[in-house]
C-alpha atoms as a PDB file:
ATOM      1  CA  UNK A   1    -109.215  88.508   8.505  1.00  0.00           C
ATOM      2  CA  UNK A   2    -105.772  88.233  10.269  1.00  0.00           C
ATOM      3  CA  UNK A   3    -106.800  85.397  11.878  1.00  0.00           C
ATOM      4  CA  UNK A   4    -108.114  83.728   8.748  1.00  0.00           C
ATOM      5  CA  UNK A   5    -104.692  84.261   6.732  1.00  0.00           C
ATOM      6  CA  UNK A   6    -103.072  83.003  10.076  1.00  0.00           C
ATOM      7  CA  UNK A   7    -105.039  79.811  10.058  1.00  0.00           C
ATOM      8  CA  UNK A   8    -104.260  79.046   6.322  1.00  0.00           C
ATOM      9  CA  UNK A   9    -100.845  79.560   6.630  1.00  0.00           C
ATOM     10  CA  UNK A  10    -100.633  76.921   9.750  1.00  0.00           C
ATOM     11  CA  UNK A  11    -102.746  74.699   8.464  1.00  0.00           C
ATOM     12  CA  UNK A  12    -100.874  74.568   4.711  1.00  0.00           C
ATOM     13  CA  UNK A  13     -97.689  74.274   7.392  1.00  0.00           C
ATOM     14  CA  UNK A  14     -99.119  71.538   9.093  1.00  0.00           C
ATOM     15  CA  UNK A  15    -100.312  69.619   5.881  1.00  0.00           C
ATOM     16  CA  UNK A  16     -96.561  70.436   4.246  1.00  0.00           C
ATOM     17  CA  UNK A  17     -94.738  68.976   7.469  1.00  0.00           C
ATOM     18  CA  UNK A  18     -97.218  65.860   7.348  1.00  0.00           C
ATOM     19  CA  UNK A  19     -96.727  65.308   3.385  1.00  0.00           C
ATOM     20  CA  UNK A  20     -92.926  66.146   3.113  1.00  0.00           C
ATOM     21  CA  UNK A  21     -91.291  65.100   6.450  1.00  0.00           C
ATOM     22  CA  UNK A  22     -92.122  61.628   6.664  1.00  0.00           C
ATOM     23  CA  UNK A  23     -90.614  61.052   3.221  1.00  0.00           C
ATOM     24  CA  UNK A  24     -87.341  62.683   4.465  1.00  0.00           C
ATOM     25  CA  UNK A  25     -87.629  60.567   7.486  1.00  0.00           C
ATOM     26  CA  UNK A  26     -87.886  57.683   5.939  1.00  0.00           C
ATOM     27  CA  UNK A  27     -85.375  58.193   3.388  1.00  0.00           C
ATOM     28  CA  UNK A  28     -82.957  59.045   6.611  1.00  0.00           C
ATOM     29  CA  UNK A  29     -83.712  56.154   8.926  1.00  0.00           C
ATOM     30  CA  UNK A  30     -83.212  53.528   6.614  1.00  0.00           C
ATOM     31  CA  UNK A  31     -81.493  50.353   8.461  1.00  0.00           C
ATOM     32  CA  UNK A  32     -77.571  49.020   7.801  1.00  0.00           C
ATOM     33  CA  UNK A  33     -79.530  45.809   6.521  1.00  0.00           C
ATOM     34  CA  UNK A  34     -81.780  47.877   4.099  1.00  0.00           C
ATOM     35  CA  UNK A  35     -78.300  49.541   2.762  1.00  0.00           C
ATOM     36  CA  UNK A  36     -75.858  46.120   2.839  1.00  0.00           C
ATOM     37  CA  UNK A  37     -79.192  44.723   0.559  1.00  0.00           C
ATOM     38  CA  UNK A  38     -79.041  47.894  -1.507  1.00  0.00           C
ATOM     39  CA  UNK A  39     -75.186  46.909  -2.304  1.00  0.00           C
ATOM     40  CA  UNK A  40     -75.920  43.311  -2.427  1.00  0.00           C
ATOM     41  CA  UNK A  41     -78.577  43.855  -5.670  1.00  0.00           C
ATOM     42  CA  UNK A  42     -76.139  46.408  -7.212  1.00  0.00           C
ATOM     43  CA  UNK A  43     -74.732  44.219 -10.653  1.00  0.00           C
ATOM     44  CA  UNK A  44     -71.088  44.026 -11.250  1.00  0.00           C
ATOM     45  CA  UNK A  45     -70.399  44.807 -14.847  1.00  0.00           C
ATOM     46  CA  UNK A  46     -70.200  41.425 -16.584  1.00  0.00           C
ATOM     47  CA  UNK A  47     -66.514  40.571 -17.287  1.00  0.00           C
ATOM     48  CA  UNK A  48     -65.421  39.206 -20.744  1.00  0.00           C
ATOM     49  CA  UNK A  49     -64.466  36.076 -20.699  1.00  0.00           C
ATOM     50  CA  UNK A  50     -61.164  35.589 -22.543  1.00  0.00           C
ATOM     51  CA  UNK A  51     -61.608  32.679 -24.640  1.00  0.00           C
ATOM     52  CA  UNK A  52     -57.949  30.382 -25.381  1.00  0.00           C
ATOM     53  CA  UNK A  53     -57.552  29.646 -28.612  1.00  0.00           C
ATOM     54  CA  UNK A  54     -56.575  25.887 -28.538  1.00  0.00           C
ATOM     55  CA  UNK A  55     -54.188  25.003 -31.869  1.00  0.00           C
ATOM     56  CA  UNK A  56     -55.103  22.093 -33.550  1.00  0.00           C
ATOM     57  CA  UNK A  57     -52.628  19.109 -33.393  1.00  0.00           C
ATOM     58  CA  UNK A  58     -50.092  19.704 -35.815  1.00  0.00           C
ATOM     59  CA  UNK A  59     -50.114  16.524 -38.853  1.00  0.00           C
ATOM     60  CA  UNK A  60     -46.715  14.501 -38.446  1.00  0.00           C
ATOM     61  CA  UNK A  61     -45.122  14.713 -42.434  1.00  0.00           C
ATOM     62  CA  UNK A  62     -45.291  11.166 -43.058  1.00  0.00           C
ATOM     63  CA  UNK A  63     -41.864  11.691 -45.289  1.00  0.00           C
ATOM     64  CA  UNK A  64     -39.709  12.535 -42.899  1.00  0.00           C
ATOM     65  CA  UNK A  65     -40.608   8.713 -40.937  1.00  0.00           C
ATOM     66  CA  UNK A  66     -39.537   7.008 -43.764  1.00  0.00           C
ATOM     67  CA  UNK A  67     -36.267   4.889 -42.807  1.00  0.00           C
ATOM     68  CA  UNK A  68     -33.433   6.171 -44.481  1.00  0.00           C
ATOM     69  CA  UNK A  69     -32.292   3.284 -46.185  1.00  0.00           C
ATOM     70  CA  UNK A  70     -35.091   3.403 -48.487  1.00  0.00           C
ATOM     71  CA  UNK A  71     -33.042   5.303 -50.821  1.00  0.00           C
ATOM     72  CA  UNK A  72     -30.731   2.428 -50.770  1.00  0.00           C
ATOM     73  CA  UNK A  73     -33.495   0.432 -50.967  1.00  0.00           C
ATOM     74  CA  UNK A  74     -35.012   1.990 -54.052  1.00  0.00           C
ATOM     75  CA  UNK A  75     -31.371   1.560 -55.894  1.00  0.00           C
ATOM     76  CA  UNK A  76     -31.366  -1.982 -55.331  1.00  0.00           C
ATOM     77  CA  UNK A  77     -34.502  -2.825 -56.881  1.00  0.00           C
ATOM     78  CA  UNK A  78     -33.425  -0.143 -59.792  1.00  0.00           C
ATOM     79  CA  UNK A  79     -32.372  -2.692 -62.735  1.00  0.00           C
ATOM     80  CA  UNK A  80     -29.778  -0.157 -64.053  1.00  0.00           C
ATOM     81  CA  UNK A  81     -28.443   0.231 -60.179  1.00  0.00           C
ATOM     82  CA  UNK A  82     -28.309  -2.941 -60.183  1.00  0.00           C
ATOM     83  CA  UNK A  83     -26.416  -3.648 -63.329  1.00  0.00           C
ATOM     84  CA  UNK A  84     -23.787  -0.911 -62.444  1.00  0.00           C
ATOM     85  CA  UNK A  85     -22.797  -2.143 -59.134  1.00  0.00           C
ATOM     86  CA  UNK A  86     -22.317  -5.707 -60.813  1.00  0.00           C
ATOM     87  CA  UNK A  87     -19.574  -3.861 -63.356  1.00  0.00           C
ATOM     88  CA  UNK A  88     -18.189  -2.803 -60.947  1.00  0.00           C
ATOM     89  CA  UNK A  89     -17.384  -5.445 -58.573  1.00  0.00           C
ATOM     90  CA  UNK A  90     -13.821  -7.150 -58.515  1.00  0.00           C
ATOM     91  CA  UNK A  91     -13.005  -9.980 -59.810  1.00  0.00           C
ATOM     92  CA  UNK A  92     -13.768 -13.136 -58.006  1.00  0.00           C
ATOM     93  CA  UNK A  93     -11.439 -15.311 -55.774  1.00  0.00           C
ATOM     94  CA  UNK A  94     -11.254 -17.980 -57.751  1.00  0.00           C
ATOM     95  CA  UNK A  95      -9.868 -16.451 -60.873  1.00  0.00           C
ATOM     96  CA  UNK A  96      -7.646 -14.375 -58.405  1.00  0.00           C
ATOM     97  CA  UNK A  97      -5.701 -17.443 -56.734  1.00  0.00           C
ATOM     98  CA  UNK A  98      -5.730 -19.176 -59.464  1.00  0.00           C
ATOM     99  CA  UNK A  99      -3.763 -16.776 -61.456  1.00  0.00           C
ATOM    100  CA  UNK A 100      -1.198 -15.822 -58.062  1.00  0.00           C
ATOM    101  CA  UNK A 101      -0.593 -19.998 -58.292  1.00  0.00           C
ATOM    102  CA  UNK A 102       0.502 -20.201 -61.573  1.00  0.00           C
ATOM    103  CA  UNK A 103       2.920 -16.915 -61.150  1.00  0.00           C
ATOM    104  CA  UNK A 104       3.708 -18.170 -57.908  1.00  0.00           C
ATOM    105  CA  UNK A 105       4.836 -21.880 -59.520  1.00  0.00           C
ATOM    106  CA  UNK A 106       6.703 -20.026 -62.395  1.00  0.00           C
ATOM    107  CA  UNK A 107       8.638 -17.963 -59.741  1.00  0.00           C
ATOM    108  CA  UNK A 108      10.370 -20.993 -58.176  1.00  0.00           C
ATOM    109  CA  UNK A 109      11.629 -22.051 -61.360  1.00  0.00           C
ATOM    110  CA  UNK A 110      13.800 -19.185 -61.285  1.00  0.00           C
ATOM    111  CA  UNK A 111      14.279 -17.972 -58.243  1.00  0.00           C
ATOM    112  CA  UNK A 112      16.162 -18.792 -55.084  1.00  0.00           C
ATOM    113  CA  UNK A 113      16.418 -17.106 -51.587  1.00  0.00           C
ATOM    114  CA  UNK A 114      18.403 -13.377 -51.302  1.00  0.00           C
ATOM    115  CA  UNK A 115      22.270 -14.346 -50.697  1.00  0.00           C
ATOM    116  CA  UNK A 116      24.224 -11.927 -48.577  1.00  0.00           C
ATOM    117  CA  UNK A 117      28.005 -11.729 -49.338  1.00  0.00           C
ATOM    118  CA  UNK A 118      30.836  -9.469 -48.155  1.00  0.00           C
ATOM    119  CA  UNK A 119      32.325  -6.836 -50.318  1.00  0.00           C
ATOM    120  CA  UNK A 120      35.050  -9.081 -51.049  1.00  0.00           C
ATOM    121  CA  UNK A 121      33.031 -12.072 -52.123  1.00  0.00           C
ATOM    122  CA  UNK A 122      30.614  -9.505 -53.758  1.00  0.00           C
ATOM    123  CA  UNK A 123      33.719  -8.366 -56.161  1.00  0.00           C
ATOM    124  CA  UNK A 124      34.774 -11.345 -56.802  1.00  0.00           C
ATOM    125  CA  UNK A 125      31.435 -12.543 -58.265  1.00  0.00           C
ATOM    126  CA  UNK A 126      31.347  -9.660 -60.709  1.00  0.00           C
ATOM    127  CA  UNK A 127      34.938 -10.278 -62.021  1.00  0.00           C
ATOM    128  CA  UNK A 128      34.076 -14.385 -62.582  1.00  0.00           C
ATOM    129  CA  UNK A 129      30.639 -13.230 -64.346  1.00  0.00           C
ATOM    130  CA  UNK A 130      32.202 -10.526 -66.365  1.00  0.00           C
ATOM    131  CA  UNK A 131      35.436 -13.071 -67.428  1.00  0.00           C
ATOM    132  CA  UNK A 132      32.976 -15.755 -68.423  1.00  0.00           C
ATOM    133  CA  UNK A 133      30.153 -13.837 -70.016  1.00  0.00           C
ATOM    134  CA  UNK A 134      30.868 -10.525 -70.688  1.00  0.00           C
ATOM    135  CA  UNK A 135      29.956 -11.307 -74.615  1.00  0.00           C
ATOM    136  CA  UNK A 136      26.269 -13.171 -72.987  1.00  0.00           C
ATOM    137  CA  UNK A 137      22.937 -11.314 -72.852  1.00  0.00           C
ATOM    138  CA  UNK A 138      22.267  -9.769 -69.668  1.00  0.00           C
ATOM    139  CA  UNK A 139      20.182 -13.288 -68.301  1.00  0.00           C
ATOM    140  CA  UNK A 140      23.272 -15.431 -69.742  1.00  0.00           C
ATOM    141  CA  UNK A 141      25.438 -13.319 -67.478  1.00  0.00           C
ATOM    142  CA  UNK A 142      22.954 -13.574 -64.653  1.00  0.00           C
ATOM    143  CA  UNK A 143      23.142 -17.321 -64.758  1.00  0.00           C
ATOM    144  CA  UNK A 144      26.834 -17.699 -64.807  1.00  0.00           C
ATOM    145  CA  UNK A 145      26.439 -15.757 -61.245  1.00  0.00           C
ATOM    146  CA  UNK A 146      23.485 -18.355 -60.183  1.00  0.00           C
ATOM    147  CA  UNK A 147      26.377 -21.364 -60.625  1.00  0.00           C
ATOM    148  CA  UNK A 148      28.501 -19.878 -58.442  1.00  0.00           C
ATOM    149  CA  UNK A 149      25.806 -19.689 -55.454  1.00  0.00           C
ATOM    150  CA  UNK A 150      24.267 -23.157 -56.506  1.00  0.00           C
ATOM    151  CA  UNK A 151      27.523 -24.638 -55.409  1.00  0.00           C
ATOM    152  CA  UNK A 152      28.121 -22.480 -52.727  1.00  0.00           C
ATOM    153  CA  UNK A 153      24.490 -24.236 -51.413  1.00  0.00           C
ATOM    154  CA  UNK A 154      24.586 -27.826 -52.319  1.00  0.00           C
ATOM    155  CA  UNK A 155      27.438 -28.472 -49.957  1.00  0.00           C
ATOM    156  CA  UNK A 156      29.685 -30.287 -52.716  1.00  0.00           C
ATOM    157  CA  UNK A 157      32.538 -27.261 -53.225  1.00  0.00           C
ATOM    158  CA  UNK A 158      33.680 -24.602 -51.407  1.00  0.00           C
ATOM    159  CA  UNK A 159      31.758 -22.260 -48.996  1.00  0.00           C
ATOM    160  CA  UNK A 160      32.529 -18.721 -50.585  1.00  0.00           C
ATOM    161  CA  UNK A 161      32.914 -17.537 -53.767  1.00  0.00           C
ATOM    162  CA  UNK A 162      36.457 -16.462 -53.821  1.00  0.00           C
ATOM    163  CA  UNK A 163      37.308 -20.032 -52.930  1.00  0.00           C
ATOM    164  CA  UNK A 164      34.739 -21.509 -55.773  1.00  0.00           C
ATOM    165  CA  UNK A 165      36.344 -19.211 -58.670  1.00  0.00           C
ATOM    166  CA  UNK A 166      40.100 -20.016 -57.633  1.00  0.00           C
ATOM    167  CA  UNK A 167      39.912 -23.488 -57.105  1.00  0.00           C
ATOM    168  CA  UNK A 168      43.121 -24.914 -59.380  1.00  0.00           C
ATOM    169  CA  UNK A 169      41.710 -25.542 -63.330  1.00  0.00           C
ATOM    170  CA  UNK A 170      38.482 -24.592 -62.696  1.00  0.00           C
ATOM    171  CA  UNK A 171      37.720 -21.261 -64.760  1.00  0.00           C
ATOM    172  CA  UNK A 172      39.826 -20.599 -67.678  1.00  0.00           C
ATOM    173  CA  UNK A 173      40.195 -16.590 -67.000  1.00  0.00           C
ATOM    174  CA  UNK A 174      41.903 -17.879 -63.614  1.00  0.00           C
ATOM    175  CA  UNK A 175      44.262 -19.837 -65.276  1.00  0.00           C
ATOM    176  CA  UNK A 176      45.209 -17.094 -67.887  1.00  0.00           C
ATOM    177  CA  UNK A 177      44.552 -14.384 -65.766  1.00  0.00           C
ATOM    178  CA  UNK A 178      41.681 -12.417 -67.192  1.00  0.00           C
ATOM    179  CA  UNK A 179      39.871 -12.609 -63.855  1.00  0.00           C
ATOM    180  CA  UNK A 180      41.852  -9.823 -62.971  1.00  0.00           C
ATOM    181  CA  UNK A 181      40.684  -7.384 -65.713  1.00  0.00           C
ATOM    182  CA  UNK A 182      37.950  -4.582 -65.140  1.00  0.00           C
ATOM    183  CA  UNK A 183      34.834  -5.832 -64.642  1.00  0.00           C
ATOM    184  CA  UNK A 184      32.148  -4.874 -67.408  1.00  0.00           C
ATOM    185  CA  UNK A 185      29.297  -2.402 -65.852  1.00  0.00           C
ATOM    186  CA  UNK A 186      26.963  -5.212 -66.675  1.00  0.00           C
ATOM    187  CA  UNK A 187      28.579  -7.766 -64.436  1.00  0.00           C
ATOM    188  CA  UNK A 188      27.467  -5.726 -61.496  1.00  0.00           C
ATOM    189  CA  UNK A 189      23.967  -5.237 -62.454  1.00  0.00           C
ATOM    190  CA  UNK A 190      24.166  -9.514 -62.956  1.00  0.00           C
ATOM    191  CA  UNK A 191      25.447  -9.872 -59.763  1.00  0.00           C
ATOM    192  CA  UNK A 192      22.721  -7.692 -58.090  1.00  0.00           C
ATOM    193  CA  UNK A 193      20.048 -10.256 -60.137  1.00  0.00           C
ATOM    194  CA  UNK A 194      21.930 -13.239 -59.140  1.00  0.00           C
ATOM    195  CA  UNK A 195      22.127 -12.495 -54.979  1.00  0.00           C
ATOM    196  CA  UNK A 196      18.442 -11.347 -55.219  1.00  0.00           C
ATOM    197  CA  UNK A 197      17.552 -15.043 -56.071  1.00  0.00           C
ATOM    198  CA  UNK A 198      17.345 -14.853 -59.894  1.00  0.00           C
ATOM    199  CA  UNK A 199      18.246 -18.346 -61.359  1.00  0.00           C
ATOM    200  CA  UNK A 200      17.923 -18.627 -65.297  1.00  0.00           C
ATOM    201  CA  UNK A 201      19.720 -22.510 -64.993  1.00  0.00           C
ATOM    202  CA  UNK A 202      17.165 -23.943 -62.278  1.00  0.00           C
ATOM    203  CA  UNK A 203      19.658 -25.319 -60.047  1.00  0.00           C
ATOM    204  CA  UNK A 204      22.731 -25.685 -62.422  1.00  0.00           C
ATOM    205  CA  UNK A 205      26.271 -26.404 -61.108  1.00  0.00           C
ATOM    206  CA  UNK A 206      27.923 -26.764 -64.011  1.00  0.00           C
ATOM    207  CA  UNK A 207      28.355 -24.370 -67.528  1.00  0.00           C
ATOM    208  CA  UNK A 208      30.505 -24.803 -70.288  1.00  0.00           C
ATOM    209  CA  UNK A 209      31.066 -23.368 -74.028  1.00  0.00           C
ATOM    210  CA  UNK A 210      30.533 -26.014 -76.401  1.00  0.00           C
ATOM    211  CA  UNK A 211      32.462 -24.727 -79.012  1.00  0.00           C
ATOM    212  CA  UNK A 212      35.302 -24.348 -76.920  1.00  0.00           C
ATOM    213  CA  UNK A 213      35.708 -27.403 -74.893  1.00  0.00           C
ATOM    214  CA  UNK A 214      36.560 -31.393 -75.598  1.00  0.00           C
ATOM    215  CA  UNK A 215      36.031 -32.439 -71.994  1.00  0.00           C
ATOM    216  CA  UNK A 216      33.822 -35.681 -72.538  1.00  0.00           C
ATOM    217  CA  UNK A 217      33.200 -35.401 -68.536  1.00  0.00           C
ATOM    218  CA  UNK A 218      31.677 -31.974 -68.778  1.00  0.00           C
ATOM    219  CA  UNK A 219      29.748 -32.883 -71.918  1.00  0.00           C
ATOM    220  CA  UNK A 220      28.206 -35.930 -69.923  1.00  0.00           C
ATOM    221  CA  UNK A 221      26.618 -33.702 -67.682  1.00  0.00           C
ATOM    222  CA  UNK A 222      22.942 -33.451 -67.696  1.00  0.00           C
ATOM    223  CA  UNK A 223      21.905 -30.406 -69.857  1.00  0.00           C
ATOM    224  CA  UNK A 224      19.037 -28.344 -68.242  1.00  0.00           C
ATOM    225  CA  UNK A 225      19.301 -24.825 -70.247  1.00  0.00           C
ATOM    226  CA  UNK A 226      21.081 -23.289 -72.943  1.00  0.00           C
ATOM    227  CA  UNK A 227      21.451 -19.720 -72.584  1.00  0.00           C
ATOM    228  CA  UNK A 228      23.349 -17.971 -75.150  1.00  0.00           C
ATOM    229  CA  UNK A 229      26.636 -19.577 -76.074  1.00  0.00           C
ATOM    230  CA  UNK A 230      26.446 -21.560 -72.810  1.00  0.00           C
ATOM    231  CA  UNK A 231      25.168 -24.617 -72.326  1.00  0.00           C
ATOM    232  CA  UNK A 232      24.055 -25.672 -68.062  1.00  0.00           C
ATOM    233  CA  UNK A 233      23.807 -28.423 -66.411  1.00  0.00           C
ATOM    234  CA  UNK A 234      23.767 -30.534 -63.271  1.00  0.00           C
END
C-alpha cells in the first residue's frame, strides 16, 4: 500500500515537473533578440499633433491709398469751391499798374527830389515863407518855399537860400524888414513839405501879388498856377 501511495506521489511529481517546468524554462531562456523585438512592437502613445493656426491675409483699406490731394481735388471740381476762391483772388495786374501809372504821373507834377539844407538855410526858408504867405493856405505857403529851391536848382540865381531871399529888391519883407519877425508855426510845417519835394507851382521861379504890384516885367511872366492871392510863374 506504501508503495502504491509512493508511486502516485512520484509519478504526479514527475508529470508536474514535465507540465510546469518547461513553461518556466521557456519563459526564462528567452533570447536578447526575442526581448529587443518585444520592445521594438511595444507602441509609443500617439503624440498630438499641434496644428498652427495660419491668419488669413489681412484686406489693405482701400481709403487710406487714396492720394491725399483728392480732397483738394474734390474742392476744385466743387462749383461753390470754385466760385469762392475766384472772390477771393486779387485784383489783376493790369488794373494794378495801370492805376500805380496814373498816381505815379500825378506825383511828378508836384513833386521834386528831398533837399537837404543847414540849420541856417533851414531858418531862413521859414522866415521868407512866413513874410510872404503867412495870410496863404497851408499849400500857398508850401509853394512860396518850392520858389525858393526851384531857383536854387535851375542854376540862374544864387546857390543857397539865404543868398536867394537877400538879394537887393528882391522880397519886399527884406526891404522893410519883416523878414526878421517870428516866424508863424505854419511856416515850419511848409518848409518841412517844401524840402520833402512838394511843389504846388510845377517848376515856378517867380510869384507875385497881383493886387499889389505894377511891375509890367513880372506880370509878363508866364502864369502856371494861382494859389491863393498869389499868382506863379516861370
Amino acid at each position: 500500500m506504501t508503495k502504491k501511495v509512493l508511486s502516485s506521489l512520484m509519478a504526479f511529481c514527475i508529470f508536474s515537473y514535465s507540465v510546469v517546468i518547461p513553461s518556466v524554462v521557456i519563459f526564462d531562456s528567452g533570447t536578447d533578440s526575442s526581448r529587443q523585438t518585444a520592445m521594438v512592437t511595444v507602441k509609443e502613445p500617439v503624440k498630438t499633433k499641434t496644428l498652427t493656426t495660419v491668419q488669413p491675409p489681412q484686406q489693405t483699406d482701400k481709403t487710406t491709398e487714396k492720394p491725399a490731394t483728392k480732397t483738394n481735388q474734390t474742392a476744385m471740381t466743387n462749383p461753390t469751391t470754385v466760385a469762392v476762391t475766384k472772390a477771393n483772388q486779387p485784383a489783376t495786374p493790369a488794373t494794378v499798374s495801370t492805376k500805380s501809372a496814373e498816381v505815379s504821373t500825378t506825383a511828378s507834377k508836384t513833386t521834386t527830389p528831398k533837399t537837404v539844407l543847414s540849420a541856417k538855410e533851414y531858418t531862413m526858408l521859414v522866415r521868407i515863407i512866413s513874410a510872404e504867405a503867412k495870410g496863404e493856405p497851408l499849400q500857398g505857403q508850401v509853394a512860396v518855399g518850392a520858389v525858393i529851391l526851384n531857383r536854387i536848382k535851375s542854376g540862374k540865381f544864387p546857390k543857397t537860400v539865404t543868398a536867394n531871399v537877400l538879394k537887393k529888391g528882391e522880397f519886399e519883407p527884406v526891404s522893410n524888414g519883416q523878414i526878421w519877425n517870428e516866424p508863424v508855426a505854419s511856416a515850419y510845417k511848409a518848409a518841412q513839405l517844401a524840402l520833402k519835394g512838394w511843389d504846388p507851382t510845377y517848376g515856378a521861379l517867380y510869384f507875385y501879388n497881383p493886387a499889389k504890384t505894377s511891375s509890367k516885367w513880372i506880370r509878363s511872366r508866364t502864369t502856371i498856377i494861382q494859389i491863393g492871392d498869389h499868382v506863379f510863374a516861370a
